[in-house]
C-alpha atoms as a PDB file:
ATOM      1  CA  UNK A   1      -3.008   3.795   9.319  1.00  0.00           C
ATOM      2  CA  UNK A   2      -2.401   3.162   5.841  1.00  0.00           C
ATOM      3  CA  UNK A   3      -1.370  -0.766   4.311  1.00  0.00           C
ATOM      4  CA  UNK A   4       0.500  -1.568   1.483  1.00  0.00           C
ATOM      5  CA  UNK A   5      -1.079  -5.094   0.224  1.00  0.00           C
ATOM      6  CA  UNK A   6       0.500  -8.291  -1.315  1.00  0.00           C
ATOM      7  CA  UNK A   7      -1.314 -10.988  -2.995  1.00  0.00           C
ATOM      8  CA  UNK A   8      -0.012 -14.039  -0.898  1.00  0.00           C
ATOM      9  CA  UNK A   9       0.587 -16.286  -3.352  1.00  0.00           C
ATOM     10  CA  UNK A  10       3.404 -14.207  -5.187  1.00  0.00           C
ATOM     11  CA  UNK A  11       4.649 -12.329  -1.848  1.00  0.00           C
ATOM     12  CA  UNK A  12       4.199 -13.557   1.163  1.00  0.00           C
ATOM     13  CA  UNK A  13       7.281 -16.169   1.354  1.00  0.00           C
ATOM     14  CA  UNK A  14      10.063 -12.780   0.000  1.00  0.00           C
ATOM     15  CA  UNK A  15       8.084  -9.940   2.430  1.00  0.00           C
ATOM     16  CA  UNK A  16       8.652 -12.610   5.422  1.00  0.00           C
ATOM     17  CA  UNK A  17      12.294 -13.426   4.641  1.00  0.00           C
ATOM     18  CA  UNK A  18      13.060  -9.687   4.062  1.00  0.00           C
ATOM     19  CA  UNK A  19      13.746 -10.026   0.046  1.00  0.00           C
ATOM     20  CA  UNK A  20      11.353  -7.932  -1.207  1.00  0.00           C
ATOM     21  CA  UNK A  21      12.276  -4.029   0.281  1.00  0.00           C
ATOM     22  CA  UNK A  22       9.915  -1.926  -2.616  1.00  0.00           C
ATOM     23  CA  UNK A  23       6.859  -2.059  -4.262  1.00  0.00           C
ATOM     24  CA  UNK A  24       5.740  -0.989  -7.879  1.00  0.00           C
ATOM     25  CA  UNK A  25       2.600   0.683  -8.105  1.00  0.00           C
ATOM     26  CA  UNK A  26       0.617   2.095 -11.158  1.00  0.00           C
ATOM     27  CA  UNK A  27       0.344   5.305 -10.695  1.00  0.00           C
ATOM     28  CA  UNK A  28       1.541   8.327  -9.016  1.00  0.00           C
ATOM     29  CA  UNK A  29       0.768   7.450  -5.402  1.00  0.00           C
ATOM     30  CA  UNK A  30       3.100  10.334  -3.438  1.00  0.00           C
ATOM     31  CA  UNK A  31      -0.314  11.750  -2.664  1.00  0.00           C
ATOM     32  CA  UNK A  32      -1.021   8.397  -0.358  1.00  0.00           C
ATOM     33  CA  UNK A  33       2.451   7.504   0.689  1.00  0.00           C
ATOM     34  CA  UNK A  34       5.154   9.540   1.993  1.00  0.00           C
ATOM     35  CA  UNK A  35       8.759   8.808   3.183  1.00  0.00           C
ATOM     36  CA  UNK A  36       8.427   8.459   7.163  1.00  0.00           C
ATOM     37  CA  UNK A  37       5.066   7.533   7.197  1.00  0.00           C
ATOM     38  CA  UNK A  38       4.147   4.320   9.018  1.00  0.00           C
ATOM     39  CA  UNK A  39       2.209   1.589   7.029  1.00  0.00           C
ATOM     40  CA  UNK A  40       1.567  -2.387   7.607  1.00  0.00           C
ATOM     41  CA  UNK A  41       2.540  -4.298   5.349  1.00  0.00           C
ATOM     42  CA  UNK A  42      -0.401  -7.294   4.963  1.00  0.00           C
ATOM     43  CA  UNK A  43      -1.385  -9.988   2.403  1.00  0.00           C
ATOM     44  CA  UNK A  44      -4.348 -10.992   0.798  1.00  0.00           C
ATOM     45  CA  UNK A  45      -6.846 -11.008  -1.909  1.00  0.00           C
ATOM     46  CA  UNK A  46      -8.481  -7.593  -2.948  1.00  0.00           C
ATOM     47  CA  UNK A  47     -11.976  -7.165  -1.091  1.00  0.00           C
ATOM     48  CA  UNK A  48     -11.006 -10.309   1.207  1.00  0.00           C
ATOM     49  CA  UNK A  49      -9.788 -11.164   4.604  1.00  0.00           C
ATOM     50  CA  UNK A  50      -6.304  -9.901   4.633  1.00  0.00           C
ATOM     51  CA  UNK A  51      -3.640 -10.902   7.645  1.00  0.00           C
ATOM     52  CA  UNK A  52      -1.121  -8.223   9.201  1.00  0.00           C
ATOM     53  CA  UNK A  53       3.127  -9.167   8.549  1.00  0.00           C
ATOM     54  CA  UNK A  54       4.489  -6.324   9.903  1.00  0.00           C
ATOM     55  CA  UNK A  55       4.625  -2.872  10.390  1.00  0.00           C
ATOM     56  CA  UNK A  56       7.263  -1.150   8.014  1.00  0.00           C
ATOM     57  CA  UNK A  57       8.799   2.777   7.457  1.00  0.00           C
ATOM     58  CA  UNK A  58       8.456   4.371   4.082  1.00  0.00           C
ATOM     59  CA  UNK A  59      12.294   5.122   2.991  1.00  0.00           C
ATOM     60  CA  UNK A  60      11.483   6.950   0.143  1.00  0.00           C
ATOM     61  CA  UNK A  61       8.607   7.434  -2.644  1.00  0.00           C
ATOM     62  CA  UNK A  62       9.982   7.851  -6.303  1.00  0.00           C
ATOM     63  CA  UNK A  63       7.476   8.834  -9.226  1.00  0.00           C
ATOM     64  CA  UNK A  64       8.764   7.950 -12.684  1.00  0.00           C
ATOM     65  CA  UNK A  65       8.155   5.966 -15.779  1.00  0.00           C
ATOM     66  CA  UNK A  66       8.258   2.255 -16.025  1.00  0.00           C
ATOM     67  CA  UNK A  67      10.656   2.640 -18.558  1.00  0.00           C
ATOM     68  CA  UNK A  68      12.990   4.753 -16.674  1.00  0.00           C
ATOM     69  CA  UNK A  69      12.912   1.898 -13.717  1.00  0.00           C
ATOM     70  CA  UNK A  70      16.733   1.695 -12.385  1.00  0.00           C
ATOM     71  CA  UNK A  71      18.372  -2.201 -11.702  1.00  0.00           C
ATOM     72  CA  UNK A  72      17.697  -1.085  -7.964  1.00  0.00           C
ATOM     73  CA  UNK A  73      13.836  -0.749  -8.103  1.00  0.00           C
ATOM     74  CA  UNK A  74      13.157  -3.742 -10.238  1.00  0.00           C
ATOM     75  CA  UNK A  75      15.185  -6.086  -7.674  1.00  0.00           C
ATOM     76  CA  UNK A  76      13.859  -4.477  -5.083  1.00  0.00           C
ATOM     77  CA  UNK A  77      10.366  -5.120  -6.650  1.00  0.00           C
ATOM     78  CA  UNK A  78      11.244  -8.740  -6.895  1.00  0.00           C
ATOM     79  CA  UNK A  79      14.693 -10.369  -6.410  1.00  0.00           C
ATOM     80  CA  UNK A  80      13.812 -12.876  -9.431  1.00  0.00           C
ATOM     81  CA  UNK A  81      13.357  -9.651 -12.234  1.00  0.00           C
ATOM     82  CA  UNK A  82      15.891  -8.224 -13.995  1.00  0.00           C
ATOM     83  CA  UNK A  83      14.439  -6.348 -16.310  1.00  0.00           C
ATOM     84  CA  UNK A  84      12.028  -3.649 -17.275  1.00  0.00           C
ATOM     85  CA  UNK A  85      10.132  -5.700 -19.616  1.00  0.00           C
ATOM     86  CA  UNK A  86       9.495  -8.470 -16.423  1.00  0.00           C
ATOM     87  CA  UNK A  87       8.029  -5.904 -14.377  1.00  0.00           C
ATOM     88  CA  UNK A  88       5.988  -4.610 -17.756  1.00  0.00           C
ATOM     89  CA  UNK A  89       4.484  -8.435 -17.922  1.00  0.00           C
ATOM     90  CA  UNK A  90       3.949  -8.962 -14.383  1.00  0.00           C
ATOM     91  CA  UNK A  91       2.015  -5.186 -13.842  1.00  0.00           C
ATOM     92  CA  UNK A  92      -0.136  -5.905 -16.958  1.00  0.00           C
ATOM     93  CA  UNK A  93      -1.222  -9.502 -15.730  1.00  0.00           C
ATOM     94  CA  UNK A  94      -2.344  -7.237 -11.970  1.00  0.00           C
ATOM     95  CA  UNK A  95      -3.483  -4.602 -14.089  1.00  0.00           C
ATOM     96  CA  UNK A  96      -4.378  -5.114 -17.292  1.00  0.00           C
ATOM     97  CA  UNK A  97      -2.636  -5.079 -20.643  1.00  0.00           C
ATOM     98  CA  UNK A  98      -2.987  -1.669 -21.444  1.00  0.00           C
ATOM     99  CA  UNK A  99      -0.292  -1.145 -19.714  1.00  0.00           C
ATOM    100  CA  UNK A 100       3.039   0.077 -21.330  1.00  0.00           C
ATOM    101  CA  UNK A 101       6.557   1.447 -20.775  1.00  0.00           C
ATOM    102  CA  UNK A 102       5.470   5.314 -21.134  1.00  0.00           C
ATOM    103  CA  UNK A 103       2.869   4.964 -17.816  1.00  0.00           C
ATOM    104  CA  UNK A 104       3.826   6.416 -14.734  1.00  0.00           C
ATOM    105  CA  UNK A 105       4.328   4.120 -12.001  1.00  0.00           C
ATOM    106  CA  UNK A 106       5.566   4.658  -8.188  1.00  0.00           C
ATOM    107  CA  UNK A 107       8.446   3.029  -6.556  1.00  0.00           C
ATOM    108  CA  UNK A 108       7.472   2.744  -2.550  1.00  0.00           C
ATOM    109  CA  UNK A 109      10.520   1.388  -0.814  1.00  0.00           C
ATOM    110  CA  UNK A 110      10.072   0.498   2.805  1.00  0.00           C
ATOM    111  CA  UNK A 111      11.739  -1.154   5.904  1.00  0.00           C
ATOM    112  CA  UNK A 112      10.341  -3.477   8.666  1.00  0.00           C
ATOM    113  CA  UNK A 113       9.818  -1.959  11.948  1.00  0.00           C
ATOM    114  CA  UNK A 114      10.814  -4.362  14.621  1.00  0.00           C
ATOM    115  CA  UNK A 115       8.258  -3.979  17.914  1.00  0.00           C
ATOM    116  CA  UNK A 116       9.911  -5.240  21.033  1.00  0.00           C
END
């Protein structure tokens, strides 16, 4: 079983309520996630103890530029950014900042799987 991962302090409160439905990952990652697979969705620091929210579908994997991000993928990303350029800041403060518009980045969208 595969995770996607949140830092809890920026996610945990909008993956709970529902408001965050994608994630933007550096990278071409379609070799790791593909649309029906199951993941869990968790939180927590990188190397640390990490705690389970919920188990979600892949809807769809998209590989393209950060600049070429649509209004769709950034607010799915975060319902606060509304442009390119906020994504661009917040990637380089996980990542680094030698990031830039011309990397390739992956757009994981994904829906909670309710277990009754």
């Amino acid at each position: 079983m595969f995770a996607l991962n949140f830092y809890t302090d920026l996610y945990e409160e909008i993956l709970r309520s529902g408001r965050k439905s994608a994630t933007i990952r550096l990278g071409d990652k379609s070799d790791k996630y593909q649309t029906g697979q199951l993941v869990w969705v968790t939180v927590g620091q990188k190397y640390g103890r990490r705690q389970k929210l919920f188990t979600a579908i892949i809807d769809s994997v998209d590989v393209k530029l950060l600049s070429d991000l649509s209004p769709r993928d950034i607010s799915k990303e975060n319902p606060e950014f509304r442009t390119i350029e906020e994504v661009l800041h917040f990637l380089q403060r996980l990542y680094g900042p030698e990031i830039s518009m011309e990397d390739t980045v992956t757009i994981i969208y994904f829906s909670p799987v309710s277990e009754y």
